[in-house]
PDB file of N, CA and C in Angstrom:
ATOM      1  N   UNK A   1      23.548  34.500  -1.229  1.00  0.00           N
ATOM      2  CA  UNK A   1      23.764  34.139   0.168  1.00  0.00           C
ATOM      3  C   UNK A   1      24.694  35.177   0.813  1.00  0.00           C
ATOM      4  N   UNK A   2      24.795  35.226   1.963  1.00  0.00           N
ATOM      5  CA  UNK A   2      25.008  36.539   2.409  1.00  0.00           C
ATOM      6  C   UNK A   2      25.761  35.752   3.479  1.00  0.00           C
ATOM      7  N   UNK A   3      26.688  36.624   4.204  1.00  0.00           N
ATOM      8  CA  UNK A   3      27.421  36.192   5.366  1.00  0.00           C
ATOM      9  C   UNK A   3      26.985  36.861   7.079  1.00  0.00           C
ATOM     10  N   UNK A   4      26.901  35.938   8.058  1.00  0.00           N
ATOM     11  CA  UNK A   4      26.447  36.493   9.340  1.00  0.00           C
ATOM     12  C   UNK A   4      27.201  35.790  10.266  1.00  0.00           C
ATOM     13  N   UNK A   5      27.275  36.943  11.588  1.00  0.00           N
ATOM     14  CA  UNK A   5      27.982  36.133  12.778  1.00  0.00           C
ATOM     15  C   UNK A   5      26.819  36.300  13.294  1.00  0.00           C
ATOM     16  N   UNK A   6      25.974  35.085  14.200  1.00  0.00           N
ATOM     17  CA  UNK A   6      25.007  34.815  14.879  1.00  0.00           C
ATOM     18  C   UNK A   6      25.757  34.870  16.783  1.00  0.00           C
ATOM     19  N   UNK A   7      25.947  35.819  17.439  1.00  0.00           N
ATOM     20  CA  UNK A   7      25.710  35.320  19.047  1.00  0.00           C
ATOM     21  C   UNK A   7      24.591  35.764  19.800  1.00  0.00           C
ATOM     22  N   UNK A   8      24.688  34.667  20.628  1.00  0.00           N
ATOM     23  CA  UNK A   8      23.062  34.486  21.761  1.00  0.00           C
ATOM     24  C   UNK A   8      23.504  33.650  22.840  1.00  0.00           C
ATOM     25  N   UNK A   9      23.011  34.076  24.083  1.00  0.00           N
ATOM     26  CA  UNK A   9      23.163  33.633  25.678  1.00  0.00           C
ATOM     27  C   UNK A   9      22.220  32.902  25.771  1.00  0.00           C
ATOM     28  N   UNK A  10      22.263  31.390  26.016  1.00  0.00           N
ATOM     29  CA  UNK A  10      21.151  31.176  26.847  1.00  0.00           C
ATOM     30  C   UNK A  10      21.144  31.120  28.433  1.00  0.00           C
ATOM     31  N   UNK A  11      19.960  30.504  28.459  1.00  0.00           N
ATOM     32  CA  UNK A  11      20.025  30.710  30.244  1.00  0.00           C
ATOM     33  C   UNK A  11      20.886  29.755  30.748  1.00  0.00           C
ATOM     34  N   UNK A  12      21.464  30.103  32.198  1.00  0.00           N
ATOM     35  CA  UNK A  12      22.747  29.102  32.519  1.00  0.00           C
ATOM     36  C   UNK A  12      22.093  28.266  33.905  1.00  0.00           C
ATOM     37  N   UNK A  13      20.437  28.782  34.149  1.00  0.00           N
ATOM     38  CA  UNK A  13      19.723  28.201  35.323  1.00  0.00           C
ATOM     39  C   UNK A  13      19.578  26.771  35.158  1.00  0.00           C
ATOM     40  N   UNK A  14      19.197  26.335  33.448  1.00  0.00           N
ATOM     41  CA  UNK A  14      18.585  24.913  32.483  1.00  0.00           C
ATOM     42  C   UNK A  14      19.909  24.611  33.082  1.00  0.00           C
ATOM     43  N   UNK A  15      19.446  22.863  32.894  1.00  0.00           N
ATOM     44  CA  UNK A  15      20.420  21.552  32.720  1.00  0.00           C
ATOM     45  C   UNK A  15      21.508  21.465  31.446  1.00  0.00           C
ATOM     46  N   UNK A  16      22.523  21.674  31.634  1.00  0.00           N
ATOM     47  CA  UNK A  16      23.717  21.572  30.984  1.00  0.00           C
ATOM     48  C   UNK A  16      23.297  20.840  29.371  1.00  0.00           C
ATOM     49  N   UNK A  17      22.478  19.519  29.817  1.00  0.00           N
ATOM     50  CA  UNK A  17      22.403  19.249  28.969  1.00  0.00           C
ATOM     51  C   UNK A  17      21.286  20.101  27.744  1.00  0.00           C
ATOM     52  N   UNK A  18      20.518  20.946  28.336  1.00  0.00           N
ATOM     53  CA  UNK A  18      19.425  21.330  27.665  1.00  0.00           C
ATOM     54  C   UNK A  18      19.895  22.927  26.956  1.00  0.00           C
ATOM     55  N   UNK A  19      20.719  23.086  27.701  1.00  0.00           N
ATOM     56  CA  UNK A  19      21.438  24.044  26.786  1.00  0.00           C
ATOM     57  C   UNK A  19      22.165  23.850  25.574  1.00  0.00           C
ATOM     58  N   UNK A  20      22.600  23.015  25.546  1.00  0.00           N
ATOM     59  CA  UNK A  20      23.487  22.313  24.434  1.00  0.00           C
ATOM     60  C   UNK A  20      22.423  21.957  23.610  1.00  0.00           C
ATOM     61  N   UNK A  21      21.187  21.518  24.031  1.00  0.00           N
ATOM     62  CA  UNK A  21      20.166  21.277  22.833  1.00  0.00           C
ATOM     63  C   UNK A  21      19.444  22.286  22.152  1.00  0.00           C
ATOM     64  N   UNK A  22      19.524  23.457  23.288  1.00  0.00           N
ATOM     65  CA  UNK A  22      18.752  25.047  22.471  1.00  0.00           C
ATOM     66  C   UNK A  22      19.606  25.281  21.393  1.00  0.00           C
ATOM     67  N   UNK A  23      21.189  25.085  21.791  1.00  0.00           N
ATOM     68  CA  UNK A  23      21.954  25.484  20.957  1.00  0.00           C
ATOM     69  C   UNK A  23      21.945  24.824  19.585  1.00  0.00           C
ATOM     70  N   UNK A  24      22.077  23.665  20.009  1.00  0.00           N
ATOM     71  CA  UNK A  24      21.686  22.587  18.568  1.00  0.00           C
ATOM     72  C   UNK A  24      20.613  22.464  17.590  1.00  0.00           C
ATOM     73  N   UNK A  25      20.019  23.313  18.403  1.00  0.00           N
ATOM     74  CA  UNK A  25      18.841  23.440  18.042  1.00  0.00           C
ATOM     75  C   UNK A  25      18.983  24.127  16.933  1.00  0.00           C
ATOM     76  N   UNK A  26      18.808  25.472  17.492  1.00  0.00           N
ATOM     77  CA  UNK A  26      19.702  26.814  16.285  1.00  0.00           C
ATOM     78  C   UNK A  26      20.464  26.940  15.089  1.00  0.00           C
ATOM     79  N   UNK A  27      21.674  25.282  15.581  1.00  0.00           N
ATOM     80  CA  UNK A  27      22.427  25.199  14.567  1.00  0.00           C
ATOM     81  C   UNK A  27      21.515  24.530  13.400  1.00  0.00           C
ATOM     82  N   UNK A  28      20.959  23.635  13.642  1.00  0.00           N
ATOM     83  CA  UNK A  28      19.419  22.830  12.814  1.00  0.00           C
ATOM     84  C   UNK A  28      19.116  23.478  11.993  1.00  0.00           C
ATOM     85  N   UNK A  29      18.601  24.811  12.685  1.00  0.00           N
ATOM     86  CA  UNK A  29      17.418  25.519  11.822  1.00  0.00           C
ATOM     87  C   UNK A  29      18.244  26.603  10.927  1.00  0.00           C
ATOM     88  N   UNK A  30      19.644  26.773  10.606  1.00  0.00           N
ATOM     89  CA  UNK A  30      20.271  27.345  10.186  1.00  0.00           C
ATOM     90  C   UNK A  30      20.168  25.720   8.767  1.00  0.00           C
ATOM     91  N   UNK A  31      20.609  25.175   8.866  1.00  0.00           N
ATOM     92  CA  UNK A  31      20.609  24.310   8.110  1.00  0.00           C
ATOM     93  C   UNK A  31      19.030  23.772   7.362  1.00  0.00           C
ATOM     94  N   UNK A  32      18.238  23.871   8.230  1.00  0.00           N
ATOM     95  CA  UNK A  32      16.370  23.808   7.681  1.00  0.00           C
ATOM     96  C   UNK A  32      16.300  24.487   6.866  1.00  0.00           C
ATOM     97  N   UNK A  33      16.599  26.173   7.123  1.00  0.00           N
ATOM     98  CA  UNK A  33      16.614  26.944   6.105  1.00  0.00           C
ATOM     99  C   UNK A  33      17.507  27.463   4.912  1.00  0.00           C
ATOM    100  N   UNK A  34      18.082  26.581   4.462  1.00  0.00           N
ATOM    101  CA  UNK A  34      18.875  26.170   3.312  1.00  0.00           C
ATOM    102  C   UNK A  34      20.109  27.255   3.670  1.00  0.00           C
ATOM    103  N   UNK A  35      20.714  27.308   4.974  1.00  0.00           N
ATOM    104  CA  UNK A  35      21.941  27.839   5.036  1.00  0.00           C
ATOM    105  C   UNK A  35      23.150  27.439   5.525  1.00  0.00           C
ATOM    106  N   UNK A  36      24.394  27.855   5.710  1.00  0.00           N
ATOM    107  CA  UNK A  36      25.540  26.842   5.892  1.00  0.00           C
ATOM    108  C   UNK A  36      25.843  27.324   7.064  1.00  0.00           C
ATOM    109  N   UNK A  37      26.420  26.365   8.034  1.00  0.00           N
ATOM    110  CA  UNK A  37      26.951  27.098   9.320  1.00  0.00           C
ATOM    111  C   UNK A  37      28.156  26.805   9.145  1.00  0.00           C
ATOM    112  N   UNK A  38      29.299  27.647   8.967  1.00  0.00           N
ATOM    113  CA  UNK A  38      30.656  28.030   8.410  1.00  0.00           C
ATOM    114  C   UNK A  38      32.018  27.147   9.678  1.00  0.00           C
ATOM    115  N   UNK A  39      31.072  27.884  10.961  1.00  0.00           N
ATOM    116  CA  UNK A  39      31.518  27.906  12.058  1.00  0.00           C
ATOM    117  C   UNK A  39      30.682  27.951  13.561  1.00  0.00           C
ATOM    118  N   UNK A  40      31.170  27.022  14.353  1.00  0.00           N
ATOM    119  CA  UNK A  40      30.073  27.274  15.894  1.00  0.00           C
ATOM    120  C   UNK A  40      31.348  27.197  16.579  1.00  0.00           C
ATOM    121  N   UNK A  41      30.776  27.769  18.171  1.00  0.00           N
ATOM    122  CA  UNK A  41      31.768  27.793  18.802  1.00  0.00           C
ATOM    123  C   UNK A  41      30.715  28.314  20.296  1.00  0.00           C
ATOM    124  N   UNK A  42      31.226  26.839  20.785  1.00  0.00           N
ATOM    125  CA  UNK A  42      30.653  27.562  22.360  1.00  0.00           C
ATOM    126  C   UNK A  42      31.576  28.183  23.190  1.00  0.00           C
ATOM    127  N   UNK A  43      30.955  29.513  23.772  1.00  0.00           N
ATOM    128  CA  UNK A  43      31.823  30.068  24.449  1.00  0.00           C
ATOM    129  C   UNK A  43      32.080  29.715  26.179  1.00  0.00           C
ATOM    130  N   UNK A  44      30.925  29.194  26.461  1.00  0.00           N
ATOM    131  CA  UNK A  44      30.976  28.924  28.058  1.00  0.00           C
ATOM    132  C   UNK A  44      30.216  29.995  28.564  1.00  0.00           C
ATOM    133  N   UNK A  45      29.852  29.415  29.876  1.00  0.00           N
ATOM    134  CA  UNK A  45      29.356  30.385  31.180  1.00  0.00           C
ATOM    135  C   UNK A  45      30.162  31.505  30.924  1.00  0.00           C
ATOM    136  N   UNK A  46      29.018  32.953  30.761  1.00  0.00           N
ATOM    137  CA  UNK A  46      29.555  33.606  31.715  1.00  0.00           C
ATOM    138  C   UNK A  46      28.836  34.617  32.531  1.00  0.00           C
ATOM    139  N   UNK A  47      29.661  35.231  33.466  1.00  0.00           N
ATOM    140  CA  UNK A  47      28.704  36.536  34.119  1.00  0.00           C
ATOM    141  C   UNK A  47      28.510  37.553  33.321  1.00  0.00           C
ATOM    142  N   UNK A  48      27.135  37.759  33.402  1.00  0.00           N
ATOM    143  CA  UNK A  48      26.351  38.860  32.934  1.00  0.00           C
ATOM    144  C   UNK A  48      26.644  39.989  33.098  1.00  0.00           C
ATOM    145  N   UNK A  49      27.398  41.443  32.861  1.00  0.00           N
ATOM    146  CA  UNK A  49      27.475  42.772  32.960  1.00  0.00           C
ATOM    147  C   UNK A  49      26.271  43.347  33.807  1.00  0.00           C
ATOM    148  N   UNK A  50      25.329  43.063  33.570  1.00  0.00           N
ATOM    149  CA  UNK A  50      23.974  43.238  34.225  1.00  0.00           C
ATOM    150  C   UNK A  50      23.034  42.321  34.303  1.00  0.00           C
ATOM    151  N   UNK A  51      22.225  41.802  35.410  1.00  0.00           N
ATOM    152  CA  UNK A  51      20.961  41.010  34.791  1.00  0.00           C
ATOM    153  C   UNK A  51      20.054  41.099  34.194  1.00  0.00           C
ATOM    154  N   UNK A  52      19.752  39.755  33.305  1.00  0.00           N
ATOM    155  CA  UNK A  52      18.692  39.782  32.426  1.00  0.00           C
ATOM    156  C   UNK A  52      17.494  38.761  32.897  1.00  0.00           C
ATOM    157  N   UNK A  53      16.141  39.391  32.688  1.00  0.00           N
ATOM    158  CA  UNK A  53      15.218  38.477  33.030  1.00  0.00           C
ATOM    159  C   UNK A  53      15.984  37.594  34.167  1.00  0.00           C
ATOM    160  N   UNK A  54      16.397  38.467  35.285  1.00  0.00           N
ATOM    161  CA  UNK A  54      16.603  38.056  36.407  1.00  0.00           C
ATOM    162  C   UNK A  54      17.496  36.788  36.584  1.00  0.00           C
ATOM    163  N   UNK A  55      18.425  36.955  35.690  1.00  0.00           N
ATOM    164  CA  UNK A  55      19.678  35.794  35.458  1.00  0.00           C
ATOM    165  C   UNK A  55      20.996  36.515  35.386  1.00  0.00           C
ATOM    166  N   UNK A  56      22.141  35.951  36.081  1.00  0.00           N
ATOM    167  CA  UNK A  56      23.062  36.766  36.476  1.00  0.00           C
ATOM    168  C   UNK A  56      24.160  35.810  35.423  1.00  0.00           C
ATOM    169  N   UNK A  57      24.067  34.610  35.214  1.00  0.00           N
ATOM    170  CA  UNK A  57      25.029  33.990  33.808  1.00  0.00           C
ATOM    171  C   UNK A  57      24.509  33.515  33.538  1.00  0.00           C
ATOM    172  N   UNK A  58      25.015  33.267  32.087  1.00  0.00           N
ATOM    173  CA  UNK A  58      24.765  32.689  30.400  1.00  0.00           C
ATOM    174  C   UNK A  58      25.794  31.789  30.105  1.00  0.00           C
ATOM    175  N   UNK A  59      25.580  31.323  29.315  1.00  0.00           N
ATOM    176  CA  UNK A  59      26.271  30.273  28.214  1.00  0.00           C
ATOM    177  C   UNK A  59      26.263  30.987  27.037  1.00  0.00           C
ATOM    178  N   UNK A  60      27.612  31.332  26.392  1.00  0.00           N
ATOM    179  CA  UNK A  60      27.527  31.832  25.430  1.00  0.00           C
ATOM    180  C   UNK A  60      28.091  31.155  24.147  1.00  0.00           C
ATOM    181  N   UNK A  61      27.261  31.534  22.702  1.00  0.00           N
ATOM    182  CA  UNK A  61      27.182  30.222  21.616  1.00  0.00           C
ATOM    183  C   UNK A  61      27.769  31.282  20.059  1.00  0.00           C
ATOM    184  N   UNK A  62      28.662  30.984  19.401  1.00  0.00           N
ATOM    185  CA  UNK A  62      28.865  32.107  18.271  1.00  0.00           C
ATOM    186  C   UNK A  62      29.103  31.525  17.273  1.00  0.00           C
ATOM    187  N   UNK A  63      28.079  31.589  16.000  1.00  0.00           N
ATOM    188  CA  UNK A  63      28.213  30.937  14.704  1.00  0.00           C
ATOM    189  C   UNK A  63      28.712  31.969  13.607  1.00  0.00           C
ATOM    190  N   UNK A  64      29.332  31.359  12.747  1.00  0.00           N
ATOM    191  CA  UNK A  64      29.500  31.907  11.286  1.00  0.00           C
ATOM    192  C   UNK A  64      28.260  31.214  10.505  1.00  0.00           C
ATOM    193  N   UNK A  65      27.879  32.240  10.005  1.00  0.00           N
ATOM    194  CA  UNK A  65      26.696  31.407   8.682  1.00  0.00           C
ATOM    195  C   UNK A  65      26.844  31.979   7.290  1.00  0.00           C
ATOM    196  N   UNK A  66      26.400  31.450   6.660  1.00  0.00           N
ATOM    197  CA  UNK A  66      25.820  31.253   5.343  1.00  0.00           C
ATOM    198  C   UNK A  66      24.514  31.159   4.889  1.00  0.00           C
ATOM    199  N   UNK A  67      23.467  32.525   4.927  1.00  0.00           N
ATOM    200  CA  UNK A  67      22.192  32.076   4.566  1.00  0.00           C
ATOM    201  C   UNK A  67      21.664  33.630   3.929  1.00  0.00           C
ATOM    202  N   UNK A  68      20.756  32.751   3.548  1.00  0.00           N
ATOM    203  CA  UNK A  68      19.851  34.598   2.577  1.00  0.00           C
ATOM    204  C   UNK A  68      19.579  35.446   3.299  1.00  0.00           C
ATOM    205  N   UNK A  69      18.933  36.423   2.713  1.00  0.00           N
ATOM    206  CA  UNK A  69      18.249  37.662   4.204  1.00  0.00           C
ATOM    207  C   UNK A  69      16.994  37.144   4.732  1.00  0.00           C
ATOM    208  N   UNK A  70      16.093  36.691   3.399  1.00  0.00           N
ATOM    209  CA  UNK A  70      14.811  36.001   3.829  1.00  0.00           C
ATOM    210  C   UNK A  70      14.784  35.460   4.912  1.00  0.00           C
ATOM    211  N   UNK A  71      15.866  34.303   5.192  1.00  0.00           N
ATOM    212  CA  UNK A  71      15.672  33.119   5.676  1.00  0.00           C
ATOM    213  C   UNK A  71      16.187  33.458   7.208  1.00  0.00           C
ATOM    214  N   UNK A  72      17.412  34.625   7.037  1.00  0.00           N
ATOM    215  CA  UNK A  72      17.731  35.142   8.387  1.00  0.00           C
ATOM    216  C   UNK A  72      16.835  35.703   9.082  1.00  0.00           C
ATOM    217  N   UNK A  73      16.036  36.269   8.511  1.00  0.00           N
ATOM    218  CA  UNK A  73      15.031  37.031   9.248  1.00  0.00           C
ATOM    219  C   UNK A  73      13.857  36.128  10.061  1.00  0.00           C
ATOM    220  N   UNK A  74      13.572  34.888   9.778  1.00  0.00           N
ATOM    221  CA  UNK A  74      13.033  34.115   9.620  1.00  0.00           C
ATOM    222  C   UNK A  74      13.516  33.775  10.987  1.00  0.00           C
ATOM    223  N   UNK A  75      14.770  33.172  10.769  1.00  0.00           N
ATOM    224  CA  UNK A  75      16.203  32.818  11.921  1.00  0.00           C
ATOM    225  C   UNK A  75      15.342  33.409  13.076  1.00  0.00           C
ATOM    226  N   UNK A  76      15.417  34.865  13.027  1.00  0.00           N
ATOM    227  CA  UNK A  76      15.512  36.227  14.169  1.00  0.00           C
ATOM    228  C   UNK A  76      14.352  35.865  14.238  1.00  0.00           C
ATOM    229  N   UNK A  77      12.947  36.017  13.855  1.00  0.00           N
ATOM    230  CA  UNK A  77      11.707  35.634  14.963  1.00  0.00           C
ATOM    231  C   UNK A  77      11.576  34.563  15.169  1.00  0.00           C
ATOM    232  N   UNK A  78      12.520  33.258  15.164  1.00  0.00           N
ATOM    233  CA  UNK A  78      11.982  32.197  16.140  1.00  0.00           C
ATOM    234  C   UNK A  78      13.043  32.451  17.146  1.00  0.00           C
ATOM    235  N   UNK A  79      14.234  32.730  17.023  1.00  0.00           N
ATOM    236  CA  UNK A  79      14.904  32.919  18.241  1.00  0.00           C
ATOM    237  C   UNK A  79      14.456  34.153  19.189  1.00  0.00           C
ATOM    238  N   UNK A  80      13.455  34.939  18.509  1.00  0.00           N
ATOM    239  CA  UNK A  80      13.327  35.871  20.070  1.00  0.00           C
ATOM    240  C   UNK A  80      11.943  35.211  20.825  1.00  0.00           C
ATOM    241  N   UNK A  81      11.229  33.975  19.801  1.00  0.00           N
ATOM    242  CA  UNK A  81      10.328  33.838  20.462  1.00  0.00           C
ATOM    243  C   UNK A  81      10.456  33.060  21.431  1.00  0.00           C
ATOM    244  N   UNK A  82      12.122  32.085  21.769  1.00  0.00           N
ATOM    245  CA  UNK A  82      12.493  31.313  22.873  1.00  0.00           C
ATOM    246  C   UNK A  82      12.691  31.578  24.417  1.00  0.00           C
ATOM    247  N   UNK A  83      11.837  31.539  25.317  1.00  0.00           N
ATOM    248  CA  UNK A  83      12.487  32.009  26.471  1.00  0.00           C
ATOM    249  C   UNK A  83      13.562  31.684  27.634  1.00  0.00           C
ATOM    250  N   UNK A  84      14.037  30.136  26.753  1.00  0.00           N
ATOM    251  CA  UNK A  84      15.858  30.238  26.958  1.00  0.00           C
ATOM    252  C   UNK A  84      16.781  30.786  26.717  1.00  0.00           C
ATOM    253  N   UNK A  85      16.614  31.271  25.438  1.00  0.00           N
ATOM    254  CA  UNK A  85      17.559  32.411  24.819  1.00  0.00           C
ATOM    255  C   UNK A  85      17.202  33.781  25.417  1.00  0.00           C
ATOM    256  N   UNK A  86      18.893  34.380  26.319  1.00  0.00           N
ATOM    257  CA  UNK A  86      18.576  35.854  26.876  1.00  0.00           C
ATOM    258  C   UNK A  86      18.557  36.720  26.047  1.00  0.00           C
ATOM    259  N   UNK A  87      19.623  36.786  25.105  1.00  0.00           N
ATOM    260  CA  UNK A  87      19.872  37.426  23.968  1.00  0.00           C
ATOM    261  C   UNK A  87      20.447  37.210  23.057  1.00  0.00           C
ATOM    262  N   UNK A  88      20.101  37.970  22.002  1.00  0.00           N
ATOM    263  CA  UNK A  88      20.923  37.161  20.462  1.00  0.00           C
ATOM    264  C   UNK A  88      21.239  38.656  19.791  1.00  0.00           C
ATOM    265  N   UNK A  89      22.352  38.619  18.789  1.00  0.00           N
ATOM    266  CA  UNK A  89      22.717  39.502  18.313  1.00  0.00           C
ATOM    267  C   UNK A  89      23.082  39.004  16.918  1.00  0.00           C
ATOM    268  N   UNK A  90      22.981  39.494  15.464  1.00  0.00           N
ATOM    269  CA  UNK A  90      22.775  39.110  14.297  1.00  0.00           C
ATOM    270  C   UNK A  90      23.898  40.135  13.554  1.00  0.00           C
ATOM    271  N   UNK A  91      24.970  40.070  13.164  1.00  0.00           N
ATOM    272  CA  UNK A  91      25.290  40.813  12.586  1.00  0.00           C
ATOM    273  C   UNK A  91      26.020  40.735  11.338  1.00  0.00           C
ATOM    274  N   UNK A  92      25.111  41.410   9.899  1.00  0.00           N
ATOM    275  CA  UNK A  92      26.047  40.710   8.965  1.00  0.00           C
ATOM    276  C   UNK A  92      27.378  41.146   8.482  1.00  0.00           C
ATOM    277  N   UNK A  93      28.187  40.224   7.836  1.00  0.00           N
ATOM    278  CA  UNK A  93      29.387  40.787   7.736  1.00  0.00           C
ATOM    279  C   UNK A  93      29.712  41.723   6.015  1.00  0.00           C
ATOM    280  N   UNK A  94      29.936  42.504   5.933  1.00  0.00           N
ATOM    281  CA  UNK A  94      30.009  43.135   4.698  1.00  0.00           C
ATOM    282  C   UNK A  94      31.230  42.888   4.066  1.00  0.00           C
ATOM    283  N   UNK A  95      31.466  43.069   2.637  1.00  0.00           N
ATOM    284  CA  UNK A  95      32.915  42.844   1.570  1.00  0.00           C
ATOM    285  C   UNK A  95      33.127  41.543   1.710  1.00  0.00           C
ATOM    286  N   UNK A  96      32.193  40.287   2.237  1.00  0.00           N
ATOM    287  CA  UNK A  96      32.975  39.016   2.231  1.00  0.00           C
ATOM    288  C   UNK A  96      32.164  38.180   1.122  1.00  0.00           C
TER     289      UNK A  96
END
């Protein structure tokens, strides 16, 4: 098992509440695929540096995990196939 910090924006246009469920969502499927989520942490609205797909803020969401490479990878094509999620960034952590 390998260590990763997972962050991703979703859109901040959705219902408050439906963001919180993309997010929950995520955390789920971290757990579906036999991995540990260490740590979550919502970050809140914020403004975008630039727009994306024509959205000027996000909600931003940042996990610690615990999962294989297999299964991360796995992770990474269902989250780009969401078009709530603006962006996600995967990065694993090395020496831990």
């Amino acid at each position: 098992m390998n260590k990763y910090e997972i962050m991703f924006i979703v859109k901040a246009t959705m219902e408050s509440e439906n963001v919180k469920k993309t997010a929950e969502t995520y955390k789920k499927m971290i757990t579906d695929l036999h991995g540990k989520v260490a740590e979550y942490k919502e970050l809140g609205e914020k403004h975008l540096a630039y727009p994306i797909k024509k959205e000027v803020n996000g909600y931003y969401f940042l996990m610690q995990v615990e999962i294989s490479k297999d299964e991360i990878g796995e992770f990474d094509r269902k989250i780009r196939l969401d078009e709530n999620v603006l962006r996600h960034l995967i990065i694993r952590k090395e020496g831990e």
